[in-house]
N, C-alpha and C. Protein backbone atom coordinates (compact mmCIF):
# COMPACT_ATOMS: atom_id res chain seq x y z
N UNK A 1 -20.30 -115.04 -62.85
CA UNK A 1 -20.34 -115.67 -61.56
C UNK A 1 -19.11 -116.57 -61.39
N UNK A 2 -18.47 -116.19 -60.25
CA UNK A 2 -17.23 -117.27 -60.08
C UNK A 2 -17.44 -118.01 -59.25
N UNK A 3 -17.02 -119.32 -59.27
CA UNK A 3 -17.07 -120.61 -58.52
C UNK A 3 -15.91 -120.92 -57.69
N UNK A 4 -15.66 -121.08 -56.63
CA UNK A 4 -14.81 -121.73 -56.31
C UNK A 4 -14.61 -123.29 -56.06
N UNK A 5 -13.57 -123.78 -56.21
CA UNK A 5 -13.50 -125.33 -56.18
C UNK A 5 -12.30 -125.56 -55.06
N UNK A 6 -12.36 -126.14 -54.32
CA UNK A 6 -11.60 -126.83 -53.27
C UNK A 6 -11.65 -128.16 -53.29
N UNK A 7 -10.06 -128.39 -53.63
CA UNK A 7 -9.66 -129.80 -53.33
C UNK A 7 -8.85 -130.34 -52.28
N UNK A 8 -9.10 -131.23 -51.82
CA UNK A 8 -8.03 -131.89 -50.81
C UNK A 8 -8.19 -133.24 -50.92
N UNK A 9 -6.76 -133.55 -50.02
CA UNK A 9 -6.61 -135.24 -50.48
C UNK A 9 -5.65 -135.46 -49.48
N UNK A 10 -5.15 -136.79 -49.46
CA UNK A 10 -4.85 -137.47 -48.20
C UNK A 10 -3.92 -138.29 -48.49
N UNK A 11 -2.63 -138.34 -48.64
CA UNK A 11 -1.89 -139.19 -48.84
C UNK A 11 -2.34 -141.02 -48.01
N UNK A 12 -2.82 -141.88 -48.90
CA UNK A 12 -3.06 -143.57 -48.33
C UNK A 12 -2.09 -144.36 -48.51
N UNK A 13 -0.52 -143.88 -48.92
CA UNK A 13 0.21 -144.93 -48.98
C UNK A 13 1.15 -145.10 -47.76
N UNK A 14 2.29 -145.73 -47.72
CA UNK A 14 2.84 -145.67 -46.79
C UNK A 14 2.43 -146.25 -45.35
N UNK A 15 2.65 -145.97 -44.27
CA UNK A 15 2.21 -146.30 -42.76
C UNK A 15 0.66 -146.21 -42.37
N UNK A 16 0.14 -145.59 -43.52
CA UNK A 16 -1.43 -144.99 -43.07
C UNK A 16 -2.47 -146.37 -43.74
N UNK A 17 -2.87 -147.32 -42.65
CA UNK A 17 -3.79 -148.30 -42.86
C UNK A 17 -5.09 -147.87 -42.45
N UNK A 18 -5.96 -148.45 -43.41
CA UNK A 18 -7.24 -147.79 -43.66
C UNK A 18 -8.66 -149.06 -43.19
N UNK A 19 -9.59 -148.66 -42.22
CA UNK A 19 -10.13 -149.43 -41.68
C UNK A 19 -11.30 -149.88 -42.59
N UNK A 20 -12.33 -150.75 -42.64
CA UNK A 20 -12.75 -151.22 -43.81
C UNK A 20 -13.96 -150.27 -44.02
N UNK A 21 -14.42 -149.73 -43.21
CA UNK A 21 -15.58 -148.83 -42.93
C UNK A 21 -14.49 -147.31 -43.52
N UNK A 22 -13.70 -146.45 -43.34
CA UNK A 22 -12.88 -145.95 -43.81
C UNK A 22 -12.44 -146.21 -45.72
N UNK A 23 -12.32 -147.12 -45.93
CA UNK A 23 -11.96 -147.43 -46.91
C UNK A 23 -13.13 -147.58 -48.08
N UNK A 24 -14.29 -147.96 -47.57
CA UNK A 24 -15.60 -147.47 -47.98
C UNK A 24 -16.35 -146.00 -48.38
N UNK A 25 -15.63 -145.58 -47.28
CA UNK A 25 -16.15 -144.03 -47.40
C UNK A 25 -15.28 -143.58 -48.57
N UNK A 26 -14.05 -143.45 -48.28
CA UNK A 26 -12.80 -143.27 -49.30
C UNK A 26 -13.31 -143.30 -51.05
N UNK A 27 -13.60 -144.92 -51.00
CA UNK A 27 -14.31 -145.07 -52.35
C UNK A 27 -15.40 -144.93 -52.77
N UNK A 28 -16.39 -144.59 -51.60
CA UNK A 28 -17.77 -143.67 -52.08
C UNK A 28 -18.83 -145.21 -52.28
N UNK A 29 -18.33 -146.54 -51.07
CA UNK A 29 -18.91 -147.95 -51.66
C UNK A 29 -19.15 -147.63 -50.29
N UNK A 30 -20.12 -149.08 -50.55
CA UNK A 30 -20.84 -149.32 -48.88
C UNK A 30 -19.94 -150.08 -48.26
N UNK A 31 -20.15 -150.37 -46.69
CA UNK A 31 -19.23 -151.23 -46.14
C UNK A 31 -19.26 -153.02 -46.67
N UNK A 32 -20.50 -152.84 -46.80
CA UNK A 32 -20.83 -154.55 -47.14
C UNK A 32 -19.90 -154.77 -48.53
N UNK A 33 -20.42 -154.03 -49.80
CA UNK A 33 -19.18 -153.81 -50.77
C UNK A 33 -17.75 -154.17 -50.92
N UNK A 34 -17.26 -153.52 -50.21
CA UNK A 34 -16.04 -153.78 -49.53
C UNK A 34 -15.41 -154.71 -49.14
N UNK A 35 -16.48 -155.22 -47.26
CA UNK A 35 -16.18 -156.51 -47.09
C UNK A 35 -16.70 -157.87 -48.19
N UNK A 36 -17.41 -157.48 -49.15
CA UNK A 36 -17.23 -158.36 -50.56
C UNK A 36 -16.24 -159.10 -51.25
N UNK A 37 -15.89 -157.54 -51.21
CA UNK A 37 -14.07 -157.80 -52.09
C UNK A 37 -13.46 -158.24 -51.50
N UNK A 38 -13.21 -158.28 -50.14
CA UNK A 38 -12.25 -158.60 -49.49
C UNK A 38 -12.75 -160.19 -49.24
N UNK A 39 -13.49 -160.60 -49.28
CA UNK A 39 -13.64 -161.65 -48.96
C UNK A 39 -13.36 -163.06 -50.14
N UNK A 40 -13.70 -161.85 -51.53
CA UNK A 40 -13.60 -162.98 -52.53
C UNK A 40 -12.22 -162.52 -53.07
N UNK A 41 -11.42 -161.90 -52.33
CA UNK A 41 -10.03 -161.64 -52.59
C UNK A 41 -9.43 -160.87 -53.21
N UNK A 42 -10.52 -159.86 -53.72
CA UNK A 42 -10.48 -158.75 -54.79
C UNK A 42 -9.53 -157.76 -54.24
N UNK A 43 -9.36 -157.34 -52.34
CA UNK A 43 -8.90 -156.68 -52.11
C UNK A 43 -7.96 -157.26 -51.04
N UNK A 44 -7.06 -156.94 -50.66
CA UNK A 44 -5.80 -157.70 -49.48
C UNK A 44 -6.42 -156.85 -48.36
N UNK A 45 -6.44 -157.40 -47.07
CA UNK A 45 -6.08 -156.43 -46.25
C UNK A 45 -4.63 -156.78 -45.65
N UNK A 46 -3.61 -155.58 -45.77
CA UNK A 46 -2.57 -155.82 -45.46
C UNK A 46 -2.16 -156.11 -44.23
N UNK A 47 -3.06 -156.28 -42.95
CA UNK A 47 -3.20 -156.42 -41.49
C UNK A 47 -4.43 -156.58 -41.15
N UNK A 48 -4.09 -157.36 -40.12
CA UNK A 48 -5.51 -157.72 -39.43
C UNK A 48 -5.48 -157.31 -37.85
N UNK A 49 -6.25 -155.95 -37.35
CA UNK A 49 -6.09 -155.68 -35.99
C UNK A 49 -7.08 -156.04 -35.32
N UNK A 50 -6.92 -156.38 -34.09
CA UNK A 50 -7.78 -157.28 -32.97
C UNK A 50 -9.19 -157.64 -34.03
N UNK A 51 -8.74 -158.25 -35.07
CA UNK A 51 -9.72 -159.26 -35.63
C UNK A 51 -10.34 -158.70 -37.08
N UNK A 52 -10.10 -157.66 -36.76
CA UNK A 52 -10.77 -156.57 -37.93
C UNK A 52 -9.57 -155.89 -39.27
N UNK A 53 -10.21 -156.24 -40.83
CA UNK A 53 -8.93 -155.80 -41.95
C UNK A 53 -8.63 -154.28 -42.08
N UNK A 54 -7.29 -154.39 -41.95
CA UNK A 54 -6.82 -152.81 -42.82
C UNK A 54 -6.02 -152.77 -43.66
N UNK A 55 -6.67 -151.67 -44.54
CA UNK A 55 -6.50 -151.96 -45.76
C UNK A 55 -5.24 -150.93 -46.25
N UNK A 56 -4.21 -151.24 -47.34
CA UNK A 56 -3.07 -149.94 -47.68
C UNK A 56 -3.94 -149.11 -48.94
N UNK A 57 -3.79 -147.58 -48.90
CA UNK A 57 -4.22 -147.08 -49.59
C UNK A 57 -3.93 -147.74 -51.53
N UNK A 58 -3.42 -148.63 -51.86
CA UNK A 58 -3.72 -149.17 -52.82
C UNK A 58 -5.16 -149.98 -53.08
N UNK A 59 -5.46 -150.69 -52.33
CA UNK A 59 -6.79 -151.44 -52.34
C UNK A 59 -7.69 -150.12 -52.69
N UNK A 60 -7.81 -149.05 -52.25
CA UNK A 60 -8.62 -147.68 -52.55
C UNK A 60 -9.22 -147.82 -54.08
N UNK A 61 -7.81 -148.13 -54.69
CA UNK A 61 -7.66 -148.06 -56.28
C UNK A 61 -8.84 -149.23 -57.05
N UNK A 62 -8.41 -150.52 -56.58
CA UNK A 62 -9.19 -151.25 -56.49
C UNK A 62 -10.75 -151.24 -56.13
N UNK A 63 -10.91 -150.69 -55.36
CA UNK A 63 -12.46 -150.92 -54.81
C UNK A 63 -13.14 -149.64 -55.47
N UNK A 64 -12.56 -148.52 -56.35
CA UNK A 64 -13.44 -147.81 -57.38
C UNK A 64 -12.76 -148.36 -58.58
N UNK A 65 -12.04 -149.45 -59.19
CA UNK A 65 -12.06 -150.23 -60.33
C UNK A 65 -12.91 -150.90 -60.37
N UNK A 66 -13.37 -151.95 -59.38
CA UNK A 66 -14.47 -152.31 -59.12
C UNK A 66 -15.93 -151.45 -59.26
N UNK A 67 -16.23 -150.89 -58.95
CA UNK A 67 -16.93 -149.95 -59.23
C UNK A 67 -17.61 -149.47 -60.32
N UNK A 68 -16.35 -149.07 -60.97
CA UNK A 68 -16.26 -148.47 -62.15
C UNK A 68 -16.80 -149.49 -63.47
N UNK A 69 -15.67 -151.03 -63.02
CA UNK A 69 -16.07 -151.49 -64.33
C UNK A 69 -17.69 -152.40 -63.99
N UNK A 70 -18.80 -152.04 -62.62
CA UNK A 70 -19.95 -152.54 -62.47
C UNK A 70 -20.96 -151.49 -63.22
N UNK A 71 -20.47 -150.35 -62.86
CA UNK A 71 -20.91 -149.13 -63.37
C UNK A 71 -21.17 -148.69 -65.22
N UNK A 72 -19.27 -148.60 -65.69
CA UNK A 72 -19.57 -148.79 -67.17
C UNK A 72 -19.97 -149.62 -67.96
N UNK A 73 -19.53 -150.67 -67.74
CA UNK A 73 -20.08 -151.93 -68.17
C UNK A 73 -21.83 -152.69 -67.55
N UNK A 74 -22.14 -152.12 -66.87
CA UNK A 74 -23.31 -152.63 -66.21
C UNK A 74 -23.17 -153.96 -65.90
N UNK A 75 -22.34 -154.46 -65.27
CA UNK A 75 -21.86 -156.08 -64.94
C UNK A 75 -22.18 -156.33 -63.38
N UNK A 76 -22.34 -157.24 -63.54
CA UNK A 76 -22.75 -157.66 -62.23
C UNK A 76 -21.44 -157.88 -61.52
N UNK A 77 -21.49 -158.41 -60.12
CA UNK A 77 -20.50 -157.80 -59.21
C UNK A 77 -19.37 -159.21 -59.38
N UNK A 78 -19.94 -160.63 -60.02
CA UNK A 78 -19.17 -161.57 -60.61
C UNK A 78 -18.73 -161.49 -61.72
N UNK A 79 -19.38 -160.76 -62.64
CA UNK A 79 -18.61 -160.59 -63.87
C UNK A 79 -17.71 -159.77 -63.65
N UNK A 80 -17.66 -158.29 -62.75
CA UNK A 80 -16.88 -157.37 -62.68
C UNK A 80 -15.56 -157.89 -61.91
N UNK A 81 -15.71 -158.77 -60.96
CA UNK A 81 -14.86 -159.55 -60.36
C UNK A 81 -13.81 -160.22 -62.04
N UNK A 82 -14.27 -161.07 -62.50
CA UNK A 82 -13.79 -161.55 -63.20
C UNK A 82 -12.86 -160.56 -64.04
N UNK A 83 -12.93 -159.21 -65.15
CA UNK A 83 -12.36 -158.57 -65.75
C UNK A 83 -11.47 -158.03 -64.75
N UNK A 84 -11.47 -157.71 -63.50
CA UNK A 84 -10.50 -157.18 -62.76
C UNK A 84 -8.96 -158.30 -62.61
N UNK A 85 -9.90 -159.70 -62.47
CA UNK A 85 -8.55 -160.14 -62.54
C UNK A 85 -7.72 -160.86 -64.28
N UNK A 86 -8.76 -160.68 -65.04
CA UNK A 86 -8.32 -160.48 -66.24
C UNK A 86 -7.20 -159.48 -66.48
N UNK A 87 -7.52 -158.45 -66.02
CA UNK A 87 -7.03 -157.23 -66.45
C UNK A 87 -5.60 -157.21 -65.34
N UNK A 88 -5.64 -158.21 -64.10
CA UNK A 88 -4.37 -158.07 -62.99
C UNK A 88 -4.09 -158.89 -64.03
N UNK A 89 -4.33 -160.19 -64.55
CA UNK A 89 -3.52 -161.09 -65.40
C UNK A 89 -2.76 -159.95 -66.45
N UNK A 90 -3.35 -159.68 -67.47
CA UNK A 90 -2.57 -159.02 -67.96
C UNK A 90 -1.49 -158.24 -67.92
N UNK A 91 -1.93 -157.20 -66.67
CA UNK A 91 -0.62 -156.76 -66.32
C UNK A 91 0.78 -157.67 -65.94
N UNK A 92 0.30 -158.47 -65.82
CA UNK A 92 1.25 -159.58 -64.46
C UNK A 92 2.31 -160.25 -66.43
N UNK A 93 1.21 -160.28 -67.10
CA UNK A 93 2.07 -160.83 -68.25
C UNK A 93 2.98 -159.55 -68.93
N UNK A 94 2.57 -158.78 -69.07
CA UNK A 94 2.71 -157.44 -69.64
C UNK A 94 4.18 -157.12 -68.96
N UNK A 95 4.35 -157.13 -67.45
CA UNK A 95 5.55 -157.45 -67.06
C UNK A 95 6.31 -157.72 -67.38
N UNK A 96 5.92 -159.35 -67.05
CA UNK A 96 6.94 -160.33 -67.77
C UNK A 96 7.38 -160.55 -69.16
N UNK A 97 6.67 -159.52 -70.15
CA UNK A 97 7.41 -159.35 -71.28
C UNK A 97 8.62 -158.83 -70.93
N UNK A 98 8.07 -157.32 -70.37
CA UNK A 98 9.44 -156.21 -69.96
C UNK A 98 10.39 -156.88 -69.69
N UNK A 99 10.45 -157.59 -68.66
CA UNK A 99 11.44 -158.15 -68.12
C UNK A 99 12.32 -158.79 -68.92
N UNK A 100 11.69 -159.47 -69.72
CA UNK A 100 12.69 -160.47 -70.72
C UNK A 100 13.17 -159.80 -72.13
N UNK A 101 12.53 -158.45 -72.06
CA UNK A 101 12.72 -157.23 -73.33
C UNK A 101 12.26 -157.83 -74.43
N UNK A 102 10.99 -158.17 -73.92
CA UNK A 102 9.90 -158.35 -75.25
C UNK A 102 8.69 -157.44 -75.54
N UNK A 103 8.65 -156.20 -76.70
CA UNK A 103 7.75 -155.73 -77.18
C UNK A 103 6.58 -155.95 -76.85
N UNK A 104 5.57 -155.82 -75.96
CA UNK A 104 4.10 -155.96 -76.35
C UNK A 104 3.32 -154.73 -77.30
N UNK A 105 3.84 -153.58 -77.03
CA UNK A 105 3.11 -152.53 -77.82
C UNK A 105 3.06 -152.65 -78.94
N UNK A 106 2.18 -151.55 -79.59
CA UNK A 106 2.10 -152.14 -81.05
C UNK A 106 2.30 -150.45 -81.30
N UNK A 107 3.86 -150.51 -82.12
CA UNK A 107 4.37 -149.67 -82.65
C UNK A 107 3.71 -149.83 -84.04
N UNK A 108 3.90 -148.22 -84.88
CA UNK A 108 3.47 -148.02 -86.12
C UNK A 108 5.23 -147.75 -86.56
């Protein structure tokens, strides 16, 4: 028996701002979800039209990280908050090694 599988996808970066109800669907979260993150800052909206956030297809990324680490970890939506920006810290340092051409990896 053969299956077929169909994929499609949607380029979110660039000019294409994503409405918060949109951006929900996107990540498979509810709207309330969403406006969560956005409220406790988890997610930017990169514009605000006649009153209402839109979001750049990066936040996408975000709001199933979120997700994800409520999901694997079974964390509640403050703890999961918290490792996300653990984990932006890190990167943000992880950087700033590069930059100054300092090793973080751990070569054998």
């Amino acid at each position: 028996m053969n299956a077929a599988i169909v994929v499609s996808c949607e380029w979110l970066g660039g000019e294409r701002w994503l409405t918060l109800e949109e951006l929900a669907v996107a990540a498979g979260a509810s709207p309330s979800f969403v406006r969560a993150l956005w409220e406790e800052g988890l997610i930017e909206a990169g514009l605000i039209e006649a009153g209402a956030p839109r979001f750049e297809g990066m936040a996408l990324e975000r709001v199933r990280r979120m997700r994800r680490l409520m999901r694997d970890f079974e964390a509640s939506f403050t703890a999961a908050a918290m490792m996300m920006e653990l984990i932006d810290e890190i990167a943000r340092l992880r950087r700033m090694l590069d930059r100054a051409g300092i090793s973080w990896r751990d070569e054998p």
